[in-house]
PDB file of N, CA and C in Angstrom:
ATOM      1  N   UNK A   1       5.158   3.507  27.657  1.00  0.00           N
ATOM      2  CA  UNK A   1       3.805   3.080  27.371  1.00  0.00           C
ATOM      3  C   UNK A   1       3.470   3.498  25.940  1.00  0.00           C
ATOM      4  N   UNK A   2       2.930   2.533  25.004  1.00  0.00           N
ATOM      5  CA  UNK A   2       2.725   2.647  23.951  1.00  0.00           C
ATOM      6  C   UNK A   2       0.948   2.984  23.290  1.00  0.00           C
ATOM      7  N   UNK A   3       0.665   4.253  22.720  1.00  0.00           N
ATOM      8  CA  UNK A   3      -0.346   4.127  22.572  1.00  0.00           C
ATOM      9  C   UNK A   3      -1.104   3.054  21.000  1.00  0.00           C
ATOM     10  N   UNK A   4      -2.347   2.625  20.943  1.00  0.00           N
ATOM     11  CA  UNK A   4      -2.712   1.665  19.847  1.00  0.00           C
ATOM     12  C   UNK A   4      -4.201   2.173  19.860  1.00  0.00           C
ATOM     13  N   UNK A   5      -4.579   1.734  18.763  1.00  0.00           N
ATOM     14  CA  UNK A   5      -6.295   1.433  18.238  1.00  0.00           C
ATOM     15  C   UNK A   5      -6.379   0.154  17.650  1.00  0.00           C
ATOM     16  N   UNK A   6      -7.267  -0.748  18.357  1.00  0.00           N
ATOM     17  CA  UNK A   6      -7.476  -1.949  17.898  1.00  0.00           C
ATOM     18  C   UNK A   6      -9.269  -2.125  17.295  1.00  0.00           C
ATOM     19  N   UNK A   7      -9.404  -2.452  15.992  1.00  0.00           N
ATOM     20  CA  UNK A   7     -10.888  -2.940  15.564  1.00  0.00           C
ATOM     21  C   UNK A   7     -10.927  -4.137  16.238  1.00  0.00           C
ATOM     22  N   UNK A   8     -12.511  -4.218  16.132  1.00  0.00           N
ATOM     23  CA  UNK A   8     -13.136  -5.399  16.701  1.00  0.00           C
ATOM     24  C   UNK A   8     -14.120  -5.732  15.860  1.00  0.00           C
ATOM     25  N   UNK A   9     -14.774  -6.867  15.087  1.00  0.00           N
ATOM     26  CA  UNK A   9     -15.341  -6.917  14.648  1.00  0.00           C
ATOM     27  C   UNK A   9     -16.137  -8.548  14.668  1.00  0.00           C
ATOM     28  N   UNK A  10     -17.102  -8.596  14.661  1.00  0.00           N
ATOM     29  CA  UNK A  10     -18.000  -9.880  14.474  1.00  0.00           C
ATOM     30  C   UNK A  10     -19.099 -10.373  14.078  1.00  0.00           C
ATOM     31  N   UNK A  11     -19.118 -10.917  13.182  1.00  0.00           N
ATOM     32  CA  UNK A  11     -20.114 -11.348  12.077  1.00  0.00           C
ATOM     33  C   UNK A  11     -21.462 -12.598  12.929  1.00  0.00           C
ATOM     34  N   UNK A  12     -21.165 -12.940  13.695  1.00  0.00           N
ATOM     35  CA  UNK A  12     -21.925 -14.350  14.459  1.00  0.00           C
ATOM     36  C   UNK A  12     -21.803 -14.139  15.939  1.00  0.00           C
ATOM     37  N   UNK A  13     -22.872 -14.579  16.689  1.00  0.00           N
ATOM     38  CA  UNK A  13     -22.931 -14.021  18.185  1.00  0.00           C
ATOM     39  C   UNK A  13     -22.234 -12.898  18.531  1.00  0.00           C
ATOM     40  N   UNK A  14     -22.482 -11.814  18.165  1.00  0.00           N
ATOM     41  CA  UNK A  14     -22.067 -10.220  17.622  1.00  0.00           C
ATOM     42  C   UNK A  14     -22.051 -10.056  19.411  1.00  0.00           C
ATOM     43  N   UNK A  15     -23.077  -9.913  20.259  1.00  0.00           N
ATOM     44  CA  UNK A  15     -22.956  -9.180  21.038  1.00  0.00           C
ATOM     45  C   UNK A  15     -21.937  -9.978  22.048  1.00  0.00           C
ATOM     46  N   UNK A  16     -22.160 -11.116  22.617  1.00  0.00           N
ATOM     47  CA  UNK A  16     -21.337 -12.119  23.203  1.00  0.00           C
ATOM     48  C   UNK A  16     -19.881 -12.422  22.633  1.00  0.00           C
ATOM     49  N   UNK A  17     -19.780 -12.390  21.375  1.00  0.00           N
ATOM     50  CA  UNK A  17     -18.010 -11.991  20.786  1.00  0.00           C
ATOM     51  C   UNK A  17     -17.087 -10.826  21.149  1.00  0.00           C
ATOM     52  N   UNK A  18     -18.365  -9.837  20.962  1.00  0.00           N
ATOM     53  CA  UNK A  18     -17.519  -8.201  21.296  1.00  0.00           C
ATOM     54  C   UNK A  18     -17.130  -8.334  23.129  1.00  0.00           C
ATOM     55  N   UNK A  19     -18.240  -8.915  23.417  1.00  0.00           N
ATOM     56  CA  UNK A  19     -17.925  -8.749  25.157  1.00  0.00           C
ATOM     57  C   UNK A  19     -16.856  -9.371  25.096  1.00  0.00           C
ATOM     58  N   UNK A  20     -17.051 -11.123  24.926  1.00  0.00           N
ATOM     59  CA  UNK A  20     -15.577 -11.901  25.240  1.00  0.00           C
ATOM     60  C   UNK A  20     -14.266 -10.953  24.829  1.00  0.00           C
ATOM     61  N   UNK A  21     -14.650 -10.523  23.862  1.00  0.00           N
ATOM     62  CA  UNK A  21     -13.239  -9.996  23.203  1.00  0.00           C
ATOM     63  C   UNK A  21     -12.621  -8.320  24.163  1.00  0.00           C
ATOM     64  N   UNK A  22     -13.594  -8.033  24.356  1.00  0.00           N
ATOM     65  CA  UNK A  22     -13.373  -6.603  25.520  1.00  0.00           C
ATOM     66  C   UNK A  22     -12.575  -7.751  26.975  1.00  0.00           C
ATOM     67  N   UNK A  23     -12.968  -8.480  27.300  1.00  0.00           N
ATOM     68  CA  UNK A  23     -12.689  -9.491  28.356  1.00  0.00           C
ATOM     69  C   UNK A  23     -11.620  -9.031  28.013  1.00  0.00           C
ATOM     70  N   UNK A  24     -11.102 -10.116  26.834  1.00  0.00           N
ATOM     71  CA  UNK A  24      -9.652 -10.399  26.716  1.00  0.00           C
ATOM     72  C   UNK A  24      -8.979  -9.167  26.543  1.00  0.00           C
ATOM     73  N   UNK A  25      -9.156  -8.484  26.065  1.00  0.00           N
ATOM     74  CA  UNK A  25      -8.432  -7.115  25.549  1.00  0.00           C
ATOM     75  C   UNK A  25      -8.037  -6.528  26.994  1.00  0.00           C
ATOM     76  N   UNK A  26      -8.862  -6.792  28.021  1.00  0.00           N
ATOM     77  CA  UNK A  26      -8.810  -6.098  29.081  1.00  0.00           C
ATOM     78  C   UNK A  26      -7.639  -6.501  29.968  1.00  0.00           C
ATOM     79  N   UNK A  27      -7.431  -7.458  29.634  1.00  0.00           N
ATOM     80  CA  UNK A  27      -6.086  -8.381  29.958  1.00  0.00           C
ATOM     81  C   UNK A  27      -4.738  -8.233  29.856  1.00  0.00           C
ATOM     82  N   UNK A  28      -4.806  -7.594  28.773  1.00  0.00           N
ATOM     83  CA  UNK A  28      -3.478  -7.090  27.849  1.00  0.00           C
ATOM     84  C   UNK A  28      -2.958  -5.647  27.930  1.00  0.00           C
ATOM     85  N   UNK A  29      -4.258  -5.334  28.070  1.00  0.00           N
ATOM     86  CA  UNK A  29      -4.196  -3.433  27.633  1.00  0.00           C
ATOM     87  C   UNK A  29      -4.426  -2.519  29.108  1.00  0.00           C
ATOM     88  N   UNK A  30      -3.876  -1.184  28.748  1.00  0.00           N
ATOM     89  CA  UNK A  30      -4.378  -0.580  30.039  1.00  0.00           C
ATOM     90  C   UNK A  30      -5.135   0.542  29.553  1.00  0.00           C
ATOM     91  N   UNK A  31      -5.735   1.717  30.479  1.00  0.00           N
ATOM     92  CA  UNK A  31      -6.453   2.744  29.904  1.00  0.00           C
ATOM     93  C   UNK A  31      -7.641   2.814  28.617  1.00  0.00           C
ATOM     94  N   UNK A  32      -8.379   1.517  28.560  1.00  0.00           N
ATOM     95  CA  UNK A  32      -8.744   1.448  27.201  1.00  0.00           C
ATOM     96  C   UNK A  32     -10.099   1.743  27.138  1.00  0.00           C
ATOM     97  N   UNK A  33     -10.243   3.097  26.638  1.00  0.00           N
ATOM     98  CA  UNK A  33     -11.839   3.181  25.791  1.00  0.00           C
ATOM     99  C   UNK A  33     -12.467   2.609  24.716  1.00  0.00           C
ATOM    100  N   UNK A  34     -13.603   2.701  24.674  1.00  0.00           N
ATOM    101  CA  UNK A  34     -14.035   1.836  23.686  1.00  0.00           C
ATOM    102  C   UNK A  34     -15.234   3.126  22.836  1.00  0.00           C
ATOM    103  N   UNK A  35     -14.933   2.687  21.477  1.00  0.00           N
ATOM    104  CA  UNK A  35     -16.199   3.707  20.824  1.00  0.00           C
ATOM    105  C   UNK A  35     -17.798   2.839  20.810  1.00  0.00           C
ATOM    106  N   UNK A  36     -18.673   3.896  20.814  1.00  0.00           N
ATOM    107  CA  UNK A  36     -19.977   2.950  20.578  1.00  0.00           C
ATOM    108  C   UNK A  36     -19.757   1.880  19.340  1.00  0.00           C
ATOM    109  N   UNK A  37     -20.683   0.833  19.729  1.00  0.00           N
ATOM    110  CA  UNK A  37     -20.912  -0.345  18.709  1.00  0.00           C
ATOM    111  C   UNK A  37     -21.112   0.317  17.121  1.00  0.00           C
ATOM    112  N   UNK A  38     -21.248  -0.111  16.034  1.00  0.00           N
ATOM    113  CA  UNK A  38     -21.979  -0.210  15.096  1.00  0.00           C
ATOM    114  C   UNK A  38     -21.758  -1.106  14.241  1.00  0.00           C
ATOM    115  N   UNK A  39     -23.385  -1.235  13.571  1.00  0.00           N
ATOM    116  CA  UNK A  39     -23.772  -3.071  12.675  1.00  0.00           C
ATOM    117  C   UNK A  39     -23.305  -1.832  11.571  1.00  0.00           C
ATOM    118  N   UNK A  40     -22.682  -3.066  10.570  1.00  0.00           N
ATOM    119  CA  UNK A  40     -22.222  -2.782   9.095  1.00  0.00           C
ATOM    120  C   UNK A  40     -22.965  -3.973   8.164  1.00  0.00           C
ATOM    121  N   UNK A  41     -22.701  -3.513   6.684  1.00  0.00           N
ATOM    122  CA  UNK A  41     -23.072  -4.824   5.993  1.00  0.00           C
ATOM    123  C   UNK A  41     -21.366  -5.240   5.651  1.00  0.00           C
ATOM    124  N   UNK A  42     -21.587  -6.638   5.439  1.00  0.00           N
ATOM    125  CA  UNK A  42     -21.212  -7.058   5.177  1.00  0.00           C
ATOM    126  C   UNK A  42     -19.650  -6.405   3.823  1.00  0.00           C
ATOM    127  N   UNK A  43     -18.620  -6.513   3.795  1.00  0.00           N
ATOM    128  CA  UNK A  43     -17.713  -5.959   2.334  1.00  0.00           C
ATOM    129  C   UNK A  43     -16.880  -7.063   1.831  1.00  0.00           C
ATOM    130  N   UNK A  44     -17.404  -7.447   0.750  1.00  0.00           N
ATOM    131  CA  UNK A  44     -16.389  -8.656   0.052  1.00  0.00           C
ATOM    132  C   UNK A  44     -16.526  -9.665   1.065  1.00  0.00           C
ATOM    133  N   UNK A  45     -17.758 -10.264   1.291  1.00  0.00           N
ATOM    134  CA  UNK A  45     -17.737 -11.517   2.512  1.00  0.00           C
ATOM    135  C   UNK A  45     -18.078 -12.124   1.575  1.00  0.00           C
ATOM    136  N   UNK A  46     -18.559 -13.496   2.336  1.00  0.00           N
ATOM    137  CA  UNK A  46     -18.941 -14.659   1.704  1.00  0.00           C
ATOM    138  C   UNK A  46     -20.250 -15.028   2.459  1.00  0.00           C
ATOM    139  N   UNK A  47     -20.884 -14.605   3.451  1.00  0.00           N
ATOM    140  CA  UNK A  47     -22.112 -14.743   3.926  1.00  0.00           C
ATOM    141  C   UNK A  47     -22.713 -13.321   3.762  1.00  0.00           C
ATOM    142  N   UNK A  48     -24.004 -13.143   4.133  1.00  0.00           N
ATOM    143  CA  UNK A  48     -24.309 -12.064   4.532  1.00  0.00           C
ATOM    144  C   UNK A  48     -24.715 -11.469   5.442  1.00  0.00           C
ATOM    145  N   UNK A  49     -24.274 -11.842   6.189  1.00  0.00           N
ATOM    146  CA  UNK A  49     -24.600 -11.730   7.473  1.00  0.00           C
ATOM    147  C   UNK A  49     -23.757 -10.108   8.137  1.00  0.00           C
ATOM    148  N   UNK A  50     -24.562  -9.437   8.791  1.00  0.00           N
ATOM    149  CA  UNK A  50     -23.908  -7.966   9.403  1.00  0.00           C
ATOM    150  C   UNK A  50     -23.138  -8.294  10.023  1.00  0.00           C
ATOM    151  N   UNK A  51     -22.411  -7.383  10.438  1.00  0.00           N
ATOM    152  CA  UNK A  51     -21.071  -7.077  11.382  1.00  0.00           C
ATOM    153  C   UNK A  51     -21.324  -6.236  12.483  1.00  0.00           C
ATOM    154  N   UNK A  52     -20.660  -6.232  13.586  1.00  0.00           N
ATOM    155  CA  UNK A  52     -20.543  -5.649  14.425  1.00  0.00           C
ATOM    156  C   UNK A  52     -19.594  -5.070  14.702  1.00  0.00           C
ATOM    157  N   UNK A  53     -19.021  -3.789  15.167  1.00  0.00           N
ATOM    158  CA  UNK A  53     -17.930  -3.084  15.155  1.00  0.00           C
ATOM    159  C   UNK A  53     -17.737  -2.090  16.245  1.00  0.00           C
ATOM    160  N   UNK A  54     -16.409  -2.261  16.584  1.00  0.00           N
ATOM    161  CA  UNK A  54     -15.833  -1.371  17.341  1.00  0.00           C
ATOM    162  C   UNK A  54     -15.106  -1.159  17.577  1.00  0.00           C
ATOM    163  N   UNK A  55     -14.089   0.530  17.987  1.00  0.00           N
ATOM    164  CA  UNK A  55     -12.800  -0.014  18.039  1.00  0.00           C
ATOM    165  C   UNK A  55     -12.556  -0.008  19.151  1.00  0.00           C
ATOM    166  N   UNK A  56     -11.279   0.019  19.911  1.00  0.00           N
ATOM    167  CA  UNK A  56     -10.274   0.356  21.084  1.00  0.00           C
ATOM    168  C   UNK A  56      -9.189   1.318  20.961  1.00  0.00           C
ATOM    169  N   UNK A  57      -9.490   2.212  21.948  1.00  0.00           N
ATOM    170  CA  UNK A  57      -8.182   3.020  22.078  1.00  0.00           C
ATOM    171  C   UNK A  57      -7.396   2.879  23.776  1.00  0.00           C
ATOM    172  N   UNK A  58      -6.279   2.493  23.164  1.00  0.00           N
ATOM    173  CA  UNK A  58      -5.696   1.833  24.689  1.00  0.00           C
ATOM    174  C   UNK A  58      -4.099   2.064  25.015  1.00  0.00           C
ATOM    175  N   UNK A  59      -3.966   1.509  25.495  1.00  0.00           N
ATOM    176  CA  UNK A  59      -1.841   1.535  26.295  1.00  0.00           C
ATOM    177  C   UNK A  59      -1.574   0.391  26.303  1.00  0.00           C
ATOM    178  N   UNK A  60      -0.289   0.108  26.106  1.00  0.00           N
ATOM    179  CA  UNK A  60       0.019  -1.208  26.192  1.00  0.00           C
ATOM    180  C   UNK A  60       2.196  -0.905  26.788  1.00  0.00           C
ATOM    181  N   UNK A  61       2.221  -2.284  27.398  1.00  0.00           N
ATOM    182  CA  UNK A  61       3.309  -2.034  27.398  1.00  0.00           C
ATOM    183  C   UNK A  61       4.219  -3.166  25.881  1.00  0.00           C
ATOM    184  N   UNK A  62       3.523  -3.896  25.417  1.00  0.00           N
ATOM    185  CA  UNK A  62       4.139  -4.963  24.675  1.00  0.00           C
ATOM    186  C   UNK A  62       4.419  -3.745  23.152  1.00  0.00           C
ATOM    187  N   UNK A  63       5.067  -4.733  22.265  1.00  0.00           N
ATOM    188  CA  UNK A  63       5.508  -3.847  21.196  1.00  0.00           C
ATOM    189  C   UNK A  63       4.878  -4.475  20.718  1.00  0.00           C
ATOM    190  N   UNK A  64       4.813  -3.786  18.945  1.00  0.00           N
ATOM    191  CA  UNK A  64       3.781  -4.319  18.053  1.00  0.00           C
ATOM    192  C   UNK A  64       4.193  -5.253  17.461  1.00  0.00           C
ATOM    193  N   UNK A  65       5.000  -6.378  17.430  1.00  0.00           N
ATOM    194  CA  UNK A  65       4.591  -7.680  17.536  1.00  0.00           C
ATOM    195  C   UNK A  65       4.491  -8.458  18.472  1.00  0.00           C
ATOM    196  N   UNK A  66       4.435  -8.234  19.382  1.00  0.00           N
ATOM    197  CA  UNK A  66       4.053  -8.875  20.643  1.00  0.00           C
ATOM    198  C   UNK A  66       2.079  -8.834  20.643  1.00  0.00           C
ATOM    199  N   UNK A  67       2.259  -7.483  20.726  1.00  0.00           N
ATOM    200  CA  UNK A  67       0.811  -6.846  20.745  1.00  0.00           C
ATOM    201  C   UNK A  67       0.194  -7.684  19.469  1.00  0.00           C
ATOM    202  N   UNK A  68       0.365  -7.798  18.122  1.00  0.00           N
ATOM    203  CA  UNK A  68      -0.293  -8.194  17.291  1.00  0.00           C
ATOM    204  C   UNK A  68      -0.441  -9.784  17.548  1.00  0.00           C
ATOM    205  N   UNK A  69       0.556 -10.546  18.221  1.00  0.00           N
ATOM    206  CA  UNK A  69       0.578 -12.054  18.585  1.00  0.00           C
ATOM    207  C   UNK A  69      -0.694 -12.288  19.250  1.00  0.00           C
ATOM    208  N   UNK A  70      -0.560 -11.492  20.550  1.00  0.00           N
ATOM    209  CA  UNK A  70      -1.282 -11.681  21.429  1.00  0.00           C
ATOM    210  C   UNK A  70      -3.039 -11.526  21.037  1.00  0.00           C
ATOM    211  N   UNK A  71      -3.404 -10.640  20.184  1.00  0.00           N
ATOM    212  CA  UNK A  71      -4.324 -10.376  19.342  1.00  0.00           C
ATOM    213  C   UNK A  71      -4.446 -11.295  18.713  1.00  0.00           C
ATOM    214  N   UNK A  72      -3.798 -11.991  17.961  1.00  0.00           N
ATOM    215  CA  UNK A  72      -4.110 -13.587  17.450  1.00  0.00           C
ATOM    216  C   UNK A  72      -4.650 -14.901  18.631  1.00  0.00           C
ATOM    217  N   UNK A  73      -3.870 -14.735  19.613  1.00  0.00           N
ATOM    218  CA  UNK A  73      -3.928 -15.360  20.465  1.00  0.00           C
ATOM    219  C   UNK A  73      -5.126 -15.681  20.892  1.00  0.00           C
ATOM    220  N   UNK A  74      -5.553 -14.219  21.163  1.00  0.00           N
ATOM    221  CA  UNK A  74      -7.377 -14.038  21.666  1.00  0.00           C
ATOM    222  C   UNK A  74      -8.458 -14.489  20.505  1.00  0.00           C
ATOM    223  N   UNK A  75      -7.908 -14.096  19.147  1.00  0.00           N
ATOM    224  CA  UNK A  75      -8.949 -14.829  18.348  1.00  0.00           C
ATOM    225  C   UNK A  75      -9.255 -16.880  18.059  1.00  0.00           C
ATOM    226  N   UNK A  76      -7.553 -17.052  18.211  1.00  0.00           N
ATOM    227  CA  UNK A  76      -7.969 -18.757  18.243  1.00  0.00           C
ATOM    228  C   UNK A  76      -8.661 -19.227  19.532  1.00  0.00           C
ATOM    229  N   UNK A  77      -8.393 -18.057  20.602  1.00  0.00           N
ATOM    230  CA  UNK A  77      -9.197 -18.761  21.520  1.00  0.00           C
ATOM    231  C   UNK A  77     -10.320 -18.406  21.623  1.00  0.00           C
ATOM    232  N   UNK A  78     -11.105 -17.579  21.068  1.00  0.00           N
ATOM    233  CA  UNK A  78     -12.307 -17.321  20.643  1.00  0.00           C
ATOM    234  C   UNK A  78     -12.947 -17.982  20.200  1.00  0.00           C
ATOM    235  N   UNK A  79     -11.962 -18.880  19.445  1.00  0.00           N
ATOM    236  CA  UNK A  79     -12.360 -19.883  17.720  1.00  0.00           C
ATOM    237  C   UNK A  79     -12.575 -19.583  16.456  1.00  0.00           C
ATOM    238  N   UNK A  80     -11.885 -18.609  16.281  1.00  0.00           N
ATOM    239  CA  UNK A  80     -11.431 -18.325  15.050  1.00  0.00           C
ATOM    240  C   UNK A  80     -10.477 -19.545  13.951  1.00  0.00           C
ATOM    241  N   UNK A  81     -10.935 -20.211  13.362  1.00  0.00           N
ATOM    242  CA  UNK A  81      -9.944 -20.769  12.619  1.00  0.00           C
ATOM    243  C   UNK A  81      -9.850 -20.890  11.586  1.00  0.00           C
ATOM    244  N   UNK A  82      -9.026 -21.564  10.212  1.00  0.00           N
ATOM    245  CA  UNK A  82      -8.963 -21.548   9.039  1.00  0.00           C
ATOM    246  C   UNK A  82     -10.679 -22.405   8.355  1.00  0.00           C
ATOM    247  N   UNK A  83     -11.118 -22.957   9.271  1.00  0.00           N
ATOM    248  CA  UNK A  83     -12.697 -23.917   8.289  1.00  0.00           C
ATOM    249  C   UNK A  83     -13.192 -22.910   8.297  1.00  0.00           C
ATOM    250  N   UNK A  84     -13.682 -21.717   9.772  1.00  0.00           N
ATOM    251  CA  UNK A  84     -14.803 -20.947   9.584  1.00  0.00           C
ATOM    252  C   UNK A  84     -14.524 -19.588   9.114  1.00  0.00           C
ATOM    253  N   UNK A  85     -12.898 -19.258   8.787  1.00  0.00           N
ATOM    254  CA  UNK A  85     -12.719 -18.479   7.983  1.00  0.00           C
ATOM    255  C   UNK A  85     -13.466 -18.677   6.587  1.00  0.00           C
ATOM    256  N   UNK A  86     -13.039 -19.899   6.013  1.00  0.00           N
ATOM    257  CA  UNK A  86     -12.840 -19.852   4.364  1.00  0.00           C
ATOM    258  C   UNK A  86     -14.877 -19.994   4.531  1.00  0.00           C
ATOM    259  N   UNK A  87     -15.444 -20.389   5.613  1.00  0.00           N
ATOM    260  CA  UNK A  87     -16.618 -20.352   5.489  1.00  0.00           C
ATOM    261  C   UNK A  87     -17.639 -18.808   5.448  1.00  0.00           C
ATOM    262  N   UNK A  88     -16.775 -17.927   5.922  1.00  0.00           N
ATOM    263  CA  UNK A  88     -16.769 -16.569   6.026  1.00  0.00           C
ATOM    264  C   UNK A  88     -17.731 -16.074   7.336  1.00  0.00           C
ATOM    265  N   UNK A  89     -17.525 -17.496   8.171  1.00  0.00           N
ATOM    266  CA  UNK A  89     -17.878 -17.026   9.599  1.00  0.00           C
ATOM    267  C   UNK A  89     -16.654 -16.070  10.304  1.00  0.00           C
ATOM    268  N   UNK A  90     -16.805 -15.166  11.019  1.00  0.00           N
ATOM    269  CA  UNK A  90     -15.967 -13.980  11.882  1.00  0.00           C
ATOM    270  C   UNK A  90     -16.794 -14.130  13.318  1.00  0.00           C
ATOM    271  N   UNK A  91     -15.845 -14.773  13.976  1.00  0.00           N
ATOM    272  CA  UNK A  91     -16.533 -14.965  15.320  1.00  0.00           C
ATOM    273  C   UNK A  91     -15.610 -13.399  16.515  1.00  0.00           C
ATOM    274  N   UNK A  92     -14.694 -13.008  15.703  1.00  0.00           N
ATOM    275  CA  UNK A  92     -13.961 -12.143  15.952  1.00  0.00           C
ATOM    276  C   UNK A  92     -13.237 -11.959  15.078  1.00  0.00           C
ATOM    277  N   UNK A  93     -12.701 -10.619  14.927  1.00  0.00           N
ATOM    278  CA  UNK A  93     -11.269  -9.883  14.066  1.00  0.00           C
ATOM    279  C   UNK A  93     -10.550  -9.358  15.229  1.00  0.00           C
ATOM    280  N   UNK A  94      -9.645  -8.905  15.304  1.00  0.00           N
ATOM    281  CA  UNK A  94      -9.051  -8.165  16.098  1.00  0.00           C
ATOM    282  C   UNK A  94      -7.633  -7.215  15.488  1.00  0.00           C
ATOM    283  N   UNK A  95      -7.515  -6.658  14.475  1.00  0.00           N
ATOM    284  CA  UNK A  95      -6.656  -5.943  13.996  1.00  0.00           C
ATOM    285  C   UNK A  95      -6.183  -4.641  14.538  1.00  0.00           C
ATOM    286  N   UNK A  96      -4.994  -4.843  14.855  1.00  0.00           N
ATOM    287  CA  UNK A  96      -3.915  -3.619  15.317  1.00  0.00           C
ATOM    288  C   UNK A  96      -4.208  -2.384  13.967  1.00  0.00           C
ATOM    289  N   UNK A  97      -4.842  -0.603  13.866  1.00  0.00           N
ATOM    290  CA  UNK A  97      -4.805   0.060  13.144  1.00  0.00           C
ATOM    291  C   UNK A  97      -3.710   0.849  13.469  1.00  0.00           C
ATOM    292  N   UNK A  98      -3.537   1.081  14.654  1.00  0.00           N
ATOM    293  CA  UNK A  98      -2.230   1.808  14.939  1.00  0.00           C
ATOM    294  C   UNK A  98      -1.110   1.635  15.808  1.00  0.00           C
ATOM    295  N   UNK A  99      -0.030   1.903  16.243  1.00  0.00           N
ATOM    296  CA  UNK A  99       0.417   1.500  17.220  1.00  0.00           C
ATOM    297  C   UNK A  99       1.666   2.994  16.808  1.00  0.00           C
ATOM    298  N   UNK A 100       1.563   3.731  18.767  1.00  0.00           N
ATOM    299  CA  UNK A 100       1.950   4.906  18.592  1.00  0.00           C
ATOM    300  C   UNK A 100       1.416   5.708  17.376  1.00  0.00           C
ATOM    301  N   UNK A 101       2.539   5.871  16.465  1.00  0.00           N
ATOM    302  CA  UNK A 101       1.975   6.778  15.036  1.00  0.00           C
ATOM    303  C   UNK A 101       1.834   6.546  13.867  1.00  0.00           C
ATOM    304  N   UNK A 102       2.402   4.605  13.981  1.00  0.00           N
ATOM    305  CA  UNK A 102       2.596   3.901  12.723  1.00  0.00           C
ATOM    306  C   UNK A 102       1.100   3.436  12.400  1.00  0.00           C
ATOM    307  N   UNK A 103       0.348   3.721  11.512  1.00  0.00           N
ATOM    308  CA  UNK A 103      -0.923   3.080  10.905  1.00  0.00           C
ATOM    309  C   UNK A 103      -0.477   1.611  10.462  1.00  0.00           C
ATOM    310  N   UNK A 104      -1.482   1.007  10.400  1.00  0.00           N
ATOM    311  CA  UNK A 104      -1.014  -0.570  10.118  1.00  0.00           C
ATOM    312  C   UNK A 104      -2.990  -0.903   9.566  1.00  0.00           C
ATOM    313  N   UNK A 105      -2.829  -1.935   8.594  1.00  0.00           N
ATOM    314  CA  UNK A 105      -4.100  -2.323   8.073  1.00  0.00           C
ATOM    315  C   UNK A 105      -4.849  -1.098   7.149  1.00  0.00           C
ATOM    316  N   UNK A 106      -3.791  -0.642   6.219  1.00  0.00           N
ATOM    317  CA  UNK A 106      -4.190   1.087   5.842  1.00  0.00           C
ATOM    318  C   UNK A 106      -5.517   0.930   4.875  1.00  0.00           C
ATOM    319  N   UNK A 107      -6.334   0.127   4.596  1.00  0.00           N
ATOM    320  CA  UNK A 107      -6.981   0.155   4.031  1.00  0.00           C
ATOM    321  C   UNK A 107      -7.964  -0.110   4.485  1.00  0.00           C
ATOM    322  N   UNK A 108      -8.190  -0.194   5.725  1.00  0.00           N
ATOM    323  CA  UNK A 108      -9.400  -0.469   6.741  1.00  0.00           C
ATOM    324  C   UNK A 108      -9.191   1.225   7.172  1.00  0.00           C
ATOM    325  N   UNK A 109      -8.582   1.570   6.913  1.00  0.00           N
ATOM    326  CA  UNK A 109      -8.630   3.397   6.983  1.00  0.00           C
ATOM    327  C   UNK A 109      -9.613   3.856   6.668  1.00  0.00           C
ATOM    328  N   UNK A 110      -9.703   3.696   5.174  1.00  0.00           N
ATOM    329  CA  UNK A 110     -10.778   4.005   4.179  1.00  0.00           C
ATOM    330  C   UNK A 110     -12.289   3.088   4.450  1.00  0.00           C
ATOM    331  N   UNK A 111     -12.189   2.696   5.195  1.00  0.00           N
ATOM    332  CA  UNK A 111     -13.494   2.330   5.584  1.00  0.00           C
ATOM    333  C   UNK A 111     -14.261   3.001   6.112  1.00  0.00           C
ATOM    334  N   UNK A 112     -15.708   3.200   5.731  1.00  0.00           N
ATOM    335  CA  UNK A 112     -16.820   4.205   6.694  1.00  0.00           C
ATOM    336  C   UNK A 112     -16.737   3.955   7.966  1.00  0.00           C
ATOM    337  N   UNK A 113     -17.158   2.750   8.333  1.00  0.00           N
ATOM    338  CA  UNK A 113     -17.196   2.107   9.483  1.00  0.00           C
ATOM    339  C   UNK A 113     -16.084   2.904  10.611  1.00  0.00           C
ATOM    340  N   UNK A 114     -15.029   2.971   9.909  1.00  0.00           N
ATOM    341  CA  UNK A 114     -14.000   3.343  10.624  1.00  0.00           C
ATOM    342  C   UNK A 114     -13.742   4.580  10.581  1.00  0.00           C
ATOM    343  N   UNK A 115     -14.105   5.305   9.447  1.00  0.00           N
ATOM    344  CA  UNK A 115     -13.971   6.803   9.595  1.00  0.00           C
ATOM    345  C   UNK A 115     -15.553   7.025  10.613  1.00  0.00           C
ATOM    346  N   UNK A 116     -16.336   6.514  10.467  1.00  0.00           N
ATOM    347  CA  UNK A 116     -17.526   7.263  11.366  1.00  0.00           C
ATOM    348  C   UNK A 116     -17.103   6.827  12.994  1.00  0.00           C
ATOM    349  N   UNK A 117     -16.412   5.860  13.273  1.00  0.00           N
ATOM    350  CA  UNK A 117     -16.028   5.260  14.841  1.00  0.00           C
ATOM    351  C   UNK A 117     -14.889   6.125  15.271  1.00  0.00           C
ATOM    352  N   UNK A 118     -14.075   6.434  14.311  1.00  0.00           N
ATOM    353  CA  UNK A 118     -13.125   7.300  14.834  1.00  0.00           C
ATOM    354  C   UNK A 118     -13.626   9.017  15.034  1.00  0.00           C
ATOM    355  N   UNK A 119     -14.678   9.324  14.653  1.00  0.00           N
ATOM    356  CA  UNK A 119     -15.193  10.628  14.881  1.00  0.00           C
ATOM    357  C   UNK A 119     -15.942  10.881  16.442  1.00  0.00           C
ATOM    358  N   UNK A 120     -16.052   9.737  17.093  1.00  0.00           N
ATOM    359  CA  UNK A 120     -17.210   9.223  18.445  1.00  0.00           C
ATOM    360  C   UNK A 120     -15.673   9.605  19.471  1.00  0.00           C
TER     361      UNK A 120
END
């Protein structure tokens, strides 16, 4: 069993994205806590619209590319796609930060957001 931290994040129907996306996550993953929510502004977007955030700490049995597929998976079916990307709609993110001890996305490290969620 592999441990991971997955962000969550959503810019548009914030509260109804995070749920769907806990749905799906719930699917995949086992043992998984979740930290409280928190709204961010916006960093290097293209709207301005807040964010919503949270992460996951969970088990999985898939490896990390399996795990990161499947995380894609959940965002196209969310509706995530390339128009409402470049439009800088985020109807979901779903980025793998760790998996076991390997950090991954190291610059979402340095994010407040993420240093204050990982302290909860």
């Amino acid at each position: 069993m592999h441990k991971c931290i997955i962000s969550l994040a959503a810019n548009c129907n914030h509260k109804k994205n995070l749920s769907e996306a806990r749905r799906c996550l719930g699917q995949i993953l086992s043992h998984i806590v979740y930290t409280k929510e928190l709204w961010t502004e916006p960093i290097h977007a293209k709207r301005p619209d807040m964010y919503l955030n949270q992460l996951a700490y969970a088990h999985t049995e898939l490896n990390t590319e399996q795990l990161v597929a499947k995380l894609k998976e959940i965002e196209l079916y969310m509706g995530r796609n390339e128009t409402e990307r470049s439009a800088g709609v985020v109807c979901i993110d779903l980025d793998l930060l760790q998996f076991d001890e390997t950090r991954h996305h190291l610059r979402d490290w340095e994010r407040d957001y993420v240093r204050q969620l990982l302290l909860k």
